[in-house]
C-alpha atoms as a PDB file:
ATOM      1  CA  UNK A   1       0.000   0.000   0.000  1.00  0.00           C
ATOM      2  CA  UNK A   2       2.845   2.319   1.046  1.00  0.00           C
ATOM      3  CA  UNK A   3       4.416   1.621  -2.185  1.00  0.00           C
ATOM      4  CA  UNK A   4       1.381   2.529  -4.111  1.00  0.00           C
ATOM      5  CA  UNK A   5       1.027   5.659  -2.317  1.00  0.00           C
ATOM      6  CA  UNK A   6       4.518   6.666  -3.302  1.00  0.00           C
ATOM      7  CA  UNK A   7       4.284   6.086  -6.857  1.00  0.00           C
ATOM      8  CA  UNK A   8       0.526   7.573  -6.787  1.00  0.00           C
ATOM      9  CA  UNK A   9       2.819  10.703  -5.405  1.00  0.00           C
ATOM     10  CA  UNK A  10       5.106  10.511  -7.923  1.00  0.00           C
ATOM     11  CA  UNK A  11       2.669  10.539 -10.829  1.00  0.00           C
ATOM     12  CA  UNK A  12       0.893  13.464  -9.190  1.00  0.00           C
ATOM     13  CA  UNK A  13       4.174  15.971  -8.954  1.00  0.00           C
ATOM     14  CA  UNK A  14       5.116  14.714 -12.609  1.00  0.00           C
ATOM     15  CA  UNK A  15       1.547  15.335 -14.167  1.00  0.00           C
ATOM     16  CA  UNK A  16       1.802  18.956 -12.148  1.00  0.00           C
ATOM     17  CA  UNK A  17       5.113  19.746 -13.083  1.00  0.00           C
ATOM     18  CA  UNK A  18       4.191  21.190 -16.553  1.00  0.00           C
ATOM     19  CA  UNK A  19       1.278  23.404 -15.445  1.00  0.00           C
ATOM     20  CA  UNK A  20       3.621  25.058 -12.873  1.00  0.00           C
ATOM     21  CA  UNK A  21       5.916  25.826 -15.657  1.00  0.00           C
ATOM     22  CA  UNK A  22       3.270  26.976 -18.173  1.00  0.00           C
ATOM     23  CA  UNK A  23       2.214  29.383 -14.935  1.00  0.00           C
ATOM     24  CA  UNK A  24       5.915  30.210 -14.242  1.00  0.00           C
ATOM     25  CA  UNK A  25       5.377  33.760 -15.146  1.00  0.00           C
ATOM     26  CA  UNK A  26       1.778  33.723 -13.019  1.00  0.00           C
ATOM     27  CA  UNK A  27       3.536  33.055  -9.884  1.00  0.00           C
ATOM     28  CA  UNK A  28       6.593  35.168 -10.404  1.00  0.00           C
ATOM     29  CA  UNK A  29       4.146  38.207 -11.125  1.00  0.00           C
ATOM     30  CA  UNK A  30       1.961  36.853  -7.920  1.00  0.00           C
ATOM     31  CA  UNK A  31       5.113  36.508  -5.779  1.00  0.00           C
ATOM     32  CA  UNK A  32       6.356  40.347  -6.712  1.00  0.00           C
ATOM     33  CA  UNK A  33       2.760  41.783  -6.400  1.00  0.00           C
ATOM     34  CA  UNK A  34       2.428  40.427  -2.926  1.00  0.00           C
ATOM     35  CA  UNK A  35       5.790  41.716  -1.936  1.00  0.00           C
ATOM     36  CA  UNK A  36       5.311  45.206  -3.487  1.00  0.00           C
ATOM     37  CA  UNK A  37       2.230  45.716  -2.152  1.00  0.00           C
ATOM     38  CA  UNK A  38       3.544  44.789   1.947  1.00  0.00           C
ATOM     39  CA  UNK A  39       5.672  47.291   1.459  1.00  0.00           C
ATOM     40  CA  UNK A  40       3.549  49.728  -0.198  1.00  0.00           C
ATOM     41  CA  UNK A  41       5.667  50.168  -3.772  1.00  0.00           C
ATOM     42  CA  UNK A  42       2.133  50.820  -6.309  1.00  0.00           C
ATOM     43  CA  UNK A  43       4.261  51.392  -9.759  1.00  0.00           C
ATOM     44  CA  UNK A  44       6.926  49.412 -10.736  1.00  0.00           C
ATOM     45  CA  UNK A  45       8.985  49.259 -13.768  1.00  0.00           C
ATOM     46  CA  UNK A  46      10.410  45.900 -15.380  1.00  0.00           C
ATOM     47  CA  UNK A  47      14.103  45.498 -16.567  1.00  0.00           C
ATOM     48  CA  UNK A  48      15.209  43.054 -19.178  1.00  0.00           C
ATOM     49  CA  UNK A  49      16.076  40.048 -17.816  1.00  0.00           C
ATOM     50  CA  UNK A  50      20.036  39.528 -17.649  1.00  0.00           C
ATOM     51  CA  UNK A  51      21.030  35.615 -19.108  1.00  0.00           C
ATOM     52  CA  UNK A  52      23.116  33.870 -16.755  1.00  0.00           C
ATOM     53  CA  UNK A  53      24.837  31.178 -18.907  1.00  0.00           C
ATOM     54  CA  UNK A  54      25.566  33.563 -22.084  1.00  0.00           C
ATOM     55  CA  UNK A  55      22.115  32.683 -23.438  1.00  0.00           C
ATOM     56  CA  UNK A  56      20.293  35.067 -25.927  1.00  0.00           C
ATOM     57  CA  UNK A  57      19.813  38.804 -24.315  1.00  0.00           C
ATOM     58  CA  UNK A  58      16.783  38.915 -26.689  1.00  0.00           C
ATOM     59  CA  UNK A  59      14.965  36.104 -24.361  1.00  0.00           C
ATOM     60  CA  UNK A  60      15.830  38.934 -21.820  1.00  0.00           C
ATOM     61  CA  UNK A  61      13.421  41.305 -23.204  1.00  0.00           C
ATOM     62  CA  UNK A  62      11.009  38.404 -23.716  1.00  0.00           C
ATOM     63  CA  UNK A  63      10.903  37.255 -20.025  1.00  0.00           C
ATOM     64  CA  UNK A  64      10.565  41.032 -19.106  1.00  0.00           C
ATOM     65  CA  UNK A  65       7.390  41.620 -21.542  1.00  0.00           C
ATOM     66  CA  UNK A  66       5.833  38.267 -20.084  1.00  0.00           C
ATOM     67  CA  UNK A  67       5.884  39.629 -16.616  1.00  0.00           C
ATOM     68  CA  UNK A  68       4.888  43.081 -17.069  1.00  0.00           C
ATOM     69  CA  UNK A  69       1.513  41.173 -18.831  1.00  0.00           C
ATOM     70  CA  UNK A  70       1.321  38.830 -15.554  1.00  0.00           C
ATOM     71  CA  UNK A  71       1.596  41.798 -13.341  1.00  0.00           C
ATOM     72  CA  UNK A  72      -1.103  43.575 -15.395  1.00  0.00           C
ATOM     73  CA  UNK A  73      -3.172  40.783 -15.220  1.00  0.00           C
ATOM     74  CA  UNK A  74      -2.655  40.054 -10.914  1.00  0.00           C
ATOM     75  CA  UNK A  75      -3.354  44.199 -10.851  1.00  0.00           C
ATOM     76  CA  UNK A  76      -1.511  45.031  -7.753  1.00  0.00           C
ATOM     77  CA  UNK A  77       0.688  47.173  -8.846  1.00  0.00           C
ATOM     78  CA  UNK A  78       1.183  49.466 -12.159  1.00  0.00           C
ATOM     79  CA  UNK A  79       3.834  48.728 -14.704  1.00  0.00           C
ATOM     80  CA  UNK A  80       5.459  51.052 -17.142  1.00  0.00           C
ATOM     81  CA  UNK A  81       4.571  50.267 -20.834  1.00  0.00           C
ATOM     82  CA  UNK A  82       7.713  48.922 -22.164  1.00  0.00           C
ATOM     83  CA  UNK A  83       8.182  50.956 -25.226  1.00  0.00           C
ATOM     84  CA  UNK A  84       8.336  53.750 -23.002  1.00  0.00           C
ATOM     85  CA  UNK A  85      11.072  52.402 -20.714  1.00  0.00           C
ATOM     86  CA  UNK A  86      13.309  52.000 -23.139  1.00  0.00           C
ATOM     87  CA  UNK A  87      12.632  55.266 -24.796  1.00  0.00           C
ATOM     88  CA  UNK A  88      13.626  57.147 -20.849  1.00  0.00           C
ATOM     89  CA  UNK A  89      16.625  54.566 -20.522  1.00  0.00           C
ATOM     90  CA  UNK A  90      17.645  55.671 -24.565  1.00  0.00           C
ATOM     91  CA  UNK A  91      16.906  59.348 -23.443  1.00  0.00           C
ATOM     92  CA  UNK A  92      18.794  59.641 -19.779  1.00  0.00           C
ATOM     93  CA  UNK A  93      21.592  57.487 -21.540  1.00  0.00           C
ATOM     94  CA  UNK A  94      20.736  54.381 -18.406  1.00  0.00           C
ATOM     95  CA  UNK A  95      21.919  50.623 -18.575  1.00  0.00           C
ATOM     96  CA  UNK A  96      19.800  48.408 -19.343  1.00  0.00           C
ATOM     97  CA  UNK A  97      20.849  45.240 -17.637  1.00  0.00           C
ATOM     98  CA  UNK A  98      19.972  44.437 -13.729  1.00  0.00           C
ATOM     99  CA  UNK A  99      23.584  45.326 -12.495  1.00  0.00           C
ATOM    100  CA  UNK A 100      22.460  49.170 -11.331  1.00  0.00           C
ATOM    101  CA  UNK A 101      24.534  51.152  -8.490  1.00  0.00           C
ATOM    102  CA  UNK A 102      22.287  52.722  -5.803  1.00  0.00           C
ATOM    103  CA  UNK A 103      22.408  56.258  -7.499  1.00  0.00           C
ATOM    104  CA  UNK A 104      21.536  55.065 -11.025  1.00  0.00           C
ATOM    105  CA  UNK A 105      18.593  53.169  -9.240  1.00  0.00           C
ATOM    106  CA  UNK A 106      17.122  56.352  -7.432  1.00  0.00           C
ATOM    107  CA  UNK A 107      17.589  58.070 -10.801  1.00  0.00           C
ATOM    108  CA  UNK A 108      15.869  55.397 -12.726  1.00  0.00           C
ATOM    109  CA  UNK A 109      13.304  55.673  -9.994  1.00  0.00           C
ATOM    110  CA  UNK A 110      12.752  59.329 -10.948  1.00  0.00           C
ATOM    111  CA  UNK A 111      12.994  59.263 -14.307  1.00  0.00           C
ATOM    112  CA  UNK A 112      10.347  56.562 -14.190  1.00  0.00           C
ATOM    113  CA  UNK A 113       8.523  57.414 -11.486  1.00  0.00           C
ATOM    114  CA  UNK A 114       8.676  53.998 -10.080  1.00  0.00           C
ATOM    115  CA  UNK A 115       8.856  52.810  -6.488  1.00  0.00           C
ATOM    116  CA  UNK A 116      10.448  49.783  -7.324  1.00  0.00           C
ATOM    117  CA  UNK A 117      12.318  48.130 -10.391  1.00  0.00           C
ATOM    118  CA  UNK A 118      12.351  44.419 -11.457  1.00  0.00           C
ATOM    119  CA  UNK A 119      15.299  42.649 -11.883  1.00  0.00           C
ATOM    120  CA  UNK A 120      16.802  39.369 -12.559  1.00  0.00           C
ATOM    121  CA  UNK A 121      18.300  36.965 -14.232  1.00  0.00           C
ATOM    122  CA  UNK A 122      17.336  33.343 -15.842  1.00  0.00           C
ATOM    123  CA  UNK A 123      18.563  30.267 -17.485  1.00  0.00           C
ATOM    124  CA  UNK A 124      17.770  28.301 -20.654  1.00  0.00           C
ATOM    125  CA  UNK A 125      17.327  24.724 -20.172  1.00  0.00           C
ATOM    126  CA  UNK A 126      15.972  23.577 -23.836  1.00  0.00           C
ATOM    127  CA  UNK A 127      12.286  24.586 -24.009  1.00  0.00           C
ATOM    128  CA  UNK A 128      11.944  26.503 -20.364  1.00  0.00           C
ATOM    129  CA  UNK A 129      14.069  29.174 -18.322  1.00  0.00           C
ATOM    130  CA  UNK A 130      14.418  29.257 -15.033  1.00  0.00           C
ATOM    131  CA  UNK A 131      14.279  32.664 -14.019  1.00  0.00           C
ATOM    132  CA  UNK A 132      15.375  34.723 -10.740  1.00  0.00           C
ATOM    133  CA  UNK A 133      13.532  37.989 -10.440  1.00  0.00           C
ATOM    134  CA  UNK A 134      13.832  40.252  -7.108  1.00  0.00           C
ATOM    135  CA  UNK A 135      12.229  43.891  -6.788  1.00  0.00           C
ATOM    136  CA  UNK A 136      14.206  46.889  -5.008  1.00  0.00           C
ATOM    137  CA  UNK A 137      12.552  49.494  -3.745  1.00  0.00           C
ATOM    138  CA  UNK A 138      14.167  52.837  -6.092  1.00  0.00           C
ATOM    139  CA  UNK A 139      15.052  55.084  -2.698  1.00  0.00           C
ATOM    140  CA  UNK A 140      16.262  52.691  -0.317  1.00  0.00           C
ATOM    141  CA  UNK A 141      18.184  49.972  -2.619  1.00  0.00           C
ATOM    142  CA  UNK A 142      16.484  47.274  -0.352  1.00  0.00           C
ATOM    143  CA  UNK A 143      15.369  43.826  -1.888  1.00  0.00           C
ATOM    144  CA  UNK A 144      11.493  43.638  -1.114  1.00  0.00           C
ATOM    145  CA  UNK A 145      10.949  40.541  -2.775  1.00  0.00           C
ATOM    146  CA  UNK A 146      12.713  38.014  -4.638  1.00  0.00           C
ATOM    147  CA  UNK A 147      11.107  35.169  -7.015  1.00  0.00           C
ATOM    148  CA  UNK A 148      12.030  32.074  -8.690  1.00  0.00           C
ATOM    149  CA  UNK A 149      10.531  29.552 -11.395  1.00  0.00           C
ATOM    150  CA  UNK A 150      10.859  27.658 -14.021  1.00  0.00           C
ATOM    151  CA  UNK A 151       8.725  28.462 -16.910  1.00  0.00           C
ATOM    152  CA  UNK A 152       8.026  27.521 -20.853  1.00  0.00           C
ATOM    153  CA  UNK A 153      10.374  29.815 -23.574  1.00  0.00           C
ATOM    154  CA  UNK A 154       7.318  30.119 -25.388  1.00  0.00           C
ATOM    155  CA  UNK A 155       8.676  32.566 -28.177  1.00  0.00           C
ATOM    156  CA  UNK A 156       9.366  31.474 -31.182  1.00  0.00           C
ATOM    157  CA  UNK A 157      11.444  33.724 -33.299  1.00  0.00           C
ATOM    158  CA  UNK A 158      11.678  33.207 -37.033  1.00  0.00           C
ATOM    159  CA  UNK A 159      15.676  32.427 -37.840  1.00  0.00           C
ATOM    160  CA  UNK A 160      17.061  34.275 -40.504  1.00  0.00           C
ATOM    161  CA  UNK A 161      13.481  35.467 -41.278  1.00  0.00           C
ATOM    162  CA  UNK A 162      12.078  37.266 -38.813  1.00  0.00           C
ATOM    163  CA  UNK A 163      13.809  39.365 -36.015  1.00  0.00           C
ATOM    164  CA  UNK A 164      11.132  41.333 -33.544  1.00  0.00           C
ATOM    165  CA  UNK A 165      12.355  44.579 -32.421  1.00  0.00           C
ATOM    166  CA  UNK A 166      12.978  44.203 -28.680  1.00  0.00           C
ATOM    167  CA  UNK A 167      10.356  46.646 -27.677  1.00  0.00           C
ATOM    168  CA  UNK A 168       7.578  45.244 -29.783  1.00  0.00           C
ATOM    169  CA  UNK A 169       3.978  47.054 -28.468  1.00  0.00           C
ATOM    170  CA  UNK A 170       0.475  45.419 -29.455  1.00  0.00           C
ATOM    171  CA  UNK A 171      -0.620  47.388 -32.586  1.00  0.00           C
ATOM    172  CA  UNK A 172      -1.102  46.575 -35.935  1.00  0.00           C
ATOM    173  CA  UNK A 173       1.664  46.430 -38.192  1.00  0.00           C
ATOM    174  CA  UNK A 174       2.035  50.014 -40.300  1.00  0.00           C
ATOM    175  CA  UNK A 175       2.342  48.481 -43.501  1.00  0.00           C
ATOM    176  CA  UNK A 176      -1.644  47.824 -43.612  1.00  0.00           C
ATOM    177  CA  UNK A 177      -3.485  49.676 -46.239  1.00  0.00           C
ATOM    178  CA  UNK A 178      -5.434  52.584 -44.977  1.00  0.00           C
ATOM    179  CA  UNK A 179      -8.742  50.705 -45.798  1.00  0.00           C
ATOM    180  CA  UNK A 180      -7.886  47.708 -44.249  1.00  0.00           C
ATOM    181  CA  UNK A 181      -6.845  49.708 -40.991  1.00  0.00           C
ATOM    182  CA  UNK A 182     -10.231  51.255 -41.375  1.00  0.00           C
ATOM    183  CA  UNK A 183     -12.082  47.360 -41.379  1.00  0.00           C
ATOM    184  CA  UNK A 184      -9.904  46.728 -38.631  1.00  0.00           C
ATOM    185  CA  UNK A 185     -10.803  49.943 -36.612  1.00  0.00           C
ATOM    186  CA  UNK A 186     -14.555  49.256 -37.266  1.00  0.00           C
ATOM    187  CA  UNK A 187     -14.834  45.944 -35.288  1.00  0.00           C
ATOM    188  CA  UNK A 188     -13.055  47.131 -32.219  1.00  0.00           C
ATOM    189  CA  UNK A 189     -15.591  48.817 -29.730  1.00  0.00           C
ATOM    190  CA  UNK A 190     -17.487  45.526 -29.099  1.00  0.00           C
ATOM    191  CA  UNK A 191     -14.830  43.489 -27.873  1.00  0.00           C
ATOM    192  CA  UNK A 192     -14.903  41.937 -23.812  1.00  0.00           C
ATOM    193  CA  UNK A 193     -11.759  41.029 -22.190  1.00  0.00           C
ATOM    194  CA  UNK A 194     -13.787  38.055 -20.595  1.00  0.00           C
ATOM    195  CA  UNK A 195     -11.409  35.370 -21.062  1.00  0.00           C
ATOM    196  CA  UNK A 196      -9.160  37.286 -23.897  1.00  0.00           C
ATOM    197  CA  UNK A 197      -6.509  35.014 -23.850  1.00  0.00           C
ATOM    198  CA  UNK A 198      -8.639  32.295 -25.035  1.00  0.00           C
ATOM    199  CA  UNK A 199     -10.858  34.737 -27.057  1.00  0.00           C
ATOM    200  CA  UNK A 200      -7.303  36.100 -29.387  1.00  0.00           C
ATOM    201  CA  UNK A 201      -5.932  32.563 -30.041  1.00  0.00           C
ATOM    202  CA  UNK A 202      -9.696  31.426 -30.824  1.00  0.00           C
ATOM    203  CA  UNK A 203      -9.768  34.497 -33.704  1.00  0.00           C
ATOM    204  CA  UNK A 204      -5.931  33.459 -34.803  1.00  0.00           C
ATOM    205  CA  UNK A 205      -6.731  30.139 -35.057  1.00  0.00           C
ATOM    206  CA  UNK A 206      -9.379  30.737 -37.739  1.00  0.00           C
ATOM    207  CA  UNK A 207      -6.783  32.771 -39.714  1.00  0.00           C
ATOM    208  CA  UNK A 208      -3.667  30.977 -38.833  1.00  0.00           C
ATOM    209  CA  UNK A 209      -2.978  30.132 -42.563  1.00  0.00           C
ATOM    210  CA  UNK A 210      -4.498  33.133 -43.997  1.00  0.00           C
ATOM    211  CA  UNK A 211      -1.969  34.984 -41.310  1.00  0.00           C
ATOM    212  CA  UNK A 212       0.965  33.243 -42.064  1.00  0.00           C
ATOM    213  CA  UNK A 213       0.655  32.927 -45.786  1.00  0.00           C
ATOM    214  CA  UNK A 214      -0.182  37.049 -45.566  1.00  0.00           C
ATOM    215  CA  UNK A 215       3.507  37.309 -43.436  1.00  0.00           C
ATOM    216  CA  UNK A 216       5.644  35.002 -45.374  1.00  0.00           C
ATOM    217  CA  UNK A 217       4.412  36.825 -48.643  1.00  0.00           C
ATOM    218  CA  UNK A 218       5.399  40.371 -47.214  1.00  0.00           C
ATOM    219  CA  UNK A 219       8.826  38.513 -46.316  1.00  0.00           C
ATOM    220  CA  UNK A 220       9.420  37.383 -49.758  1.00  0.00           C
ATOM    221  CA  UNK A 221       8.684  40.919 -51.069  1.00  0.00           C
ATOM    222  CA  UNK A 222      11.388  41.891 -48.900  1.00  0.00           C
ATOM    223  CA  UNK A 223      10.075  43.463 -46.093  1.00  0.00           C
ATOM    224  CA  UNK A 224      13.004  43.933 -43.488  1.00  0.00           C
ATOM    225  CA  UNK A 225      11.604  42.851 -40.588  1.00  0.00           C
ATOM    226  CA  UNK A 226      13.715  45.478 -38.411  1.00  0.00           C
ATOM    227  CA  UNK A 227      10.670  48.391 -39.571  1.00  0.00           C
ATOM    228  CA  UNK A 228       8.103  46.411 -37.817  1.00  0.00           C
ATOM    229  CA  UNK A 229       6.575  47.513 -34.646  1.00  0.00           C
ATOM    230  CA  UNK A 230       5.066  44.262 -33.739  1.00  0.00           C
ATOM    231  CA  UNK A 231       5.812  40.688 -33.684  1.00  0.00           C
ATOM    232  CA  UNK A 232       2.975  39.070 -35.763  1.00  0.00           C
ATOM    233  CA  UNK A 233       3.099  35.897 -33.312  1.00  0.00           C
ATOM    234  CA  UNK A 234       2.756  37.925 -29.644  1.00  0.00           C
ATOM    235  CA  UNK A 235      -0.877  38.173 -29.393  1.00  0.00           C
ATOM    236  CA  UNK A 236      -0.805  34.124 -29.680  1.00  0.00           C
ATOM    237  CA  UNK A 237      -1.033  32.621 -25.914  1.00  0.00           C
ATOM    238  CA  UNK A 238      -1.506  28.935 -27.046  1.00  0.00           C
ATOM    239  CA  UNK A 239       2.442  27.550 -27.443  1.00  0.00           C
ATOM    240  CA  UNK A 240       1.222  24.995 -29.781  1.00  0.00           C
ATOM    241  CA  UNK A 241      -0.764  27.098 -31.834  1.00  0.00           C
ATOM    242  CA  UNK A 242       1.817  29.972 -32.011  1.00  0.00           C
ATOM    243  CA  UNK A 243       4.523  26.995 -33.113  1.00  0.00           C
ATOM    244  CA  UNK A 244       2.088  26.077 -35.539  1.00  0.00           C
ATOM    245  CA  UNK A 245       1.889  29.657 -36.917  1.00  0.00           C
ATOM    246  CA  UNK A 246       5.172  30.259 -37.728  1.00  0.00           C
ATOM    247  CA  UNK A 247       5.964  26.646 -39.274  1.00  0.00           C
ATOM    248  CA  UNK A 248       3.432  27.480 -41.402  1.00  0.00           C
ATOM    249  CA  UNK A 249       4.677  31.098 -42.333  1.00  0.00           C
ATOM    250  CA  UNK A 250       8.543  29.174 -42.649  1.00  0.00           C
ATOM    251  CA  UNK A 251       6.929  26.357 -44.997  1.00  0.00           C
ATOM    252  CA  UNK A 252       5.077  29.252 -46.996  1.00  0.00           C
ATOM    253  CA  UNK A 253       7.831  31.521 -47.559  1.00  0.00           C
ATOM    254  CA  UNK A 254      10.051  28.426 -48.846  1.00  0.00           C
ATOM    255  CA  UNK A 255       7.753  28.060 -51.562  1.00  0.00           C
ATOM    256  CA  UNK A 256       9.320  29.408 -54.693  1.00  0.00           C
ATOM    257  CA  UNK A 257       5.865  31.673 -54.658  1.00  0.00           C
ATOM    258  CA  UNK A 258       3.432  32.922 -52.253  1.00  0.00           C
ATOM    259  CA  UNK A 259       0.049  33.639 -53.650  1.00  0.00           C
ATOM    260  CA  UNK A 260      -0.903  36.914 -52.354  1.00  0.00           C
ATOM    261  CA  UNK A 261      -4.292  36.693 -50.497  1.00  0.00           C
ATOM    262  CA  UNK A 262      -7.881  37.069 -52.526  1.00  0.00           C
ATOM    263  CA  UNK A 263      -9.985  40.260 -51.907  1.00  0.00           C
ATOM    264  CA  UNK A 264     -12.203  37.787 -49.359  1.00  0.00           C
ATOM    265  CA  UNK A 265      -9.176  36.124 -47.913  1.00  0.00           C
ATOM    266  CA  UNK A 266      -7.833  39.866 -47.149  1.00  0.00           C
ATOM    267  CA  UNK A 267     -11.098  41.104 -45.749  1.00  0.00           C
ATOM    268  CA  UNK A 268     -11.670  37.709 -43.173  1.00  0.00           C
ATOM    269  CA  UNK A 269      -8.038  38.107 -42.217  1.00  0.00           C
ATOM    270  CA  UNK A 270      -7.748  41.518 -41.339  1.00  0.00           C
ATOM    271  CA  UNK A 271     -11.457  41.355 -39.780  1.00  0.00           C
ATOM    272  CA  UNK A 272     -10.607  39.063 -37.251  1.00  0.00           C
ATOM    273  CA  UNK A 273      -6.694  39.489 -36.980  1.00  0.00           C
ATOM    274  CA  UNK A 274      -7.921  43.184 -36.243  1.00  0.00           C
ATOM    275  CA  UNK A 275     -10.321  42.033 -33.846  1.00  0.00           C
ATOM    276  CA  UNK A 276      -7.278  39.994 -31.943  1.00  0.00           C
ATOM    277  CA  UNK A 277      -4.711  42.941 -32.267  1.00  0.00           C
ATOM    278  CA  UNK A 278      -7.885  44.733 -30.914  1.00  0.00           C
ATOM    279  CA  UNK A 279      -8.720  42.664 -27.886  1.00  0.00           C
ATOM    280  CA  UNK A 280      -4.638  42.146 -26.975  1.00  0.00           C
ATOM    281  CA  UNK A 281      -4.593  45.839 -26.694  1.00  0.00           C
ATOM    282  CA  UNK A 282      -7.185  46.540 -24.428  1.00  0.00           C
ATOM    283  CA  UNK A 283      -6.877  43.981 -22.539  1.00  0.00           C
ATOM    284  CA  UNK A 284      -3.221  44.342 -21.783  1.00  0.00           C
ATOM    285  CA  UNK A 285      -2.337  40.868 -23.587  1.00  0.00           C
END
């Protein structure tokens, strides 16, 4: 019986083990709230993450746009929009790694107006990173709260293909016509962030080809991939269905030829990619 019991055990923690990855950024953003918010820190501001084993510095920037979502979504505390960090950190000439000295801290507290900044480091093991995140409180330097877990790398960049800009914000790509920005605009105002997550990959999923064969076309046209303001991937929460995306965009844009979308296929597409670009905005996705 005792052996039974054991192994039941054993199953158990295995058959958990993934979900508390997949919620790895969850509980870090839980764990930082709670601490912030004993100590009273209400805005905080989210550094890239530093790699520890000379991983890639752009799963840095990654880690640090996952959390400020997860810290959005837990509410405690406010975060700074990331686009905008890096702007004040480009503008007041500040590092942007975790190793800051007490007075570039209080300035970056100023500049920022944040009570506390989140730091860290991780570690790439295959398909996850462990990360390490603590929160200092600007003025005094102190640690308020420190975090660690293991969580899914969940990004999948396009190699050679497609390189987000670090800062990537949830809008729609520029290079939309003005009347299909005007489609997209028009199905906007009725959109609930009741389960938006689910809700955005629902709307890609019903587009996923129409998306990727749209992207890999632009790509083959010779879009560089540096002028884009958005990664056309991030609003996709589902791993496996963001994977899926962009094998399909890679398969498409090895074709010798991508056939450019028909009038119909254009107007579903940006319909209901608007509608997902849409609900990821408000929503804070």
């Amino acid at each position: 019986m005792k052996m039974i019991l054991v192994l039941a055990g054993t199953l158990a923690a295995a058959a958990a083990a993934p979900r508390a990855q997949a919620d790895g950024f969850k509980a870090l953003a839980k764990d930082l709230s709670f601490g912030a918010k004993k100590v009273g820190l209400n805005r905080v501001a989210v550094m890239p993450f530093e790699p520890a084993d000379g991983g890639n510095a752009r799963d840095g920037w990654n880690i640090a746009e996952k959390l400020v979502t997860q810290l959005v979504r837990v509410g405690s505390v406010q975060t700074l929009e990331r686009s905008m960090l890096r702007a004040l950190m480009d503008e007041h000439k500040l590092g942007r790694t975790g190793a800051l000295d007490p007075a570039t801290l209080r300035k970056l507290g100023r500049v920022l107006s944040a009570e506390g900044i989140v730091v860290g480091s991780f570690v790439t093991i295959g398909r996850e990173v462990v990360i390490n995140a603590r929160l200092i409180n600007t003025e005094t330097g102190v640690i308020v709260a420190a975090s660690e877990h293991h969580a899914q790398r969940d990004w999948f960049d396009l190699p050679n293909l497609f390189v987000p800009a670090p800062e990537f914000t949830v809008e729609a790509p520029s290079i939309l016509t003005e009347g299909e920005i005007a489609l997209r605009d028009s199905v906007s105002d009725d959109l609930d962030c009741g389960d938006a997550a689910a809700t955005v990959d629902r709307l890609e999923g019903e587009i996923l080809d129409l998306k990727a064969r749209y992207w890999a076309a632009k790509l083959k046209k010779g879009l560089d991939p540096a002028t884009l303001k958005v990664n056309p991937g991030s609003t996709i929460s589902d791993p496996g269905l963001k994977r899926a995306f962009y094998d399909k965009m890679k398969a498409w844009y090895a074709q010798d030829r991508v056939p450019e979308l028909s009038p119909l296929e254009t107007k579903r597409f940006v319909s209901l990619d608007g509608r997902a670009y849409s609900l990821a905005r408000k929503c804070g996705i």
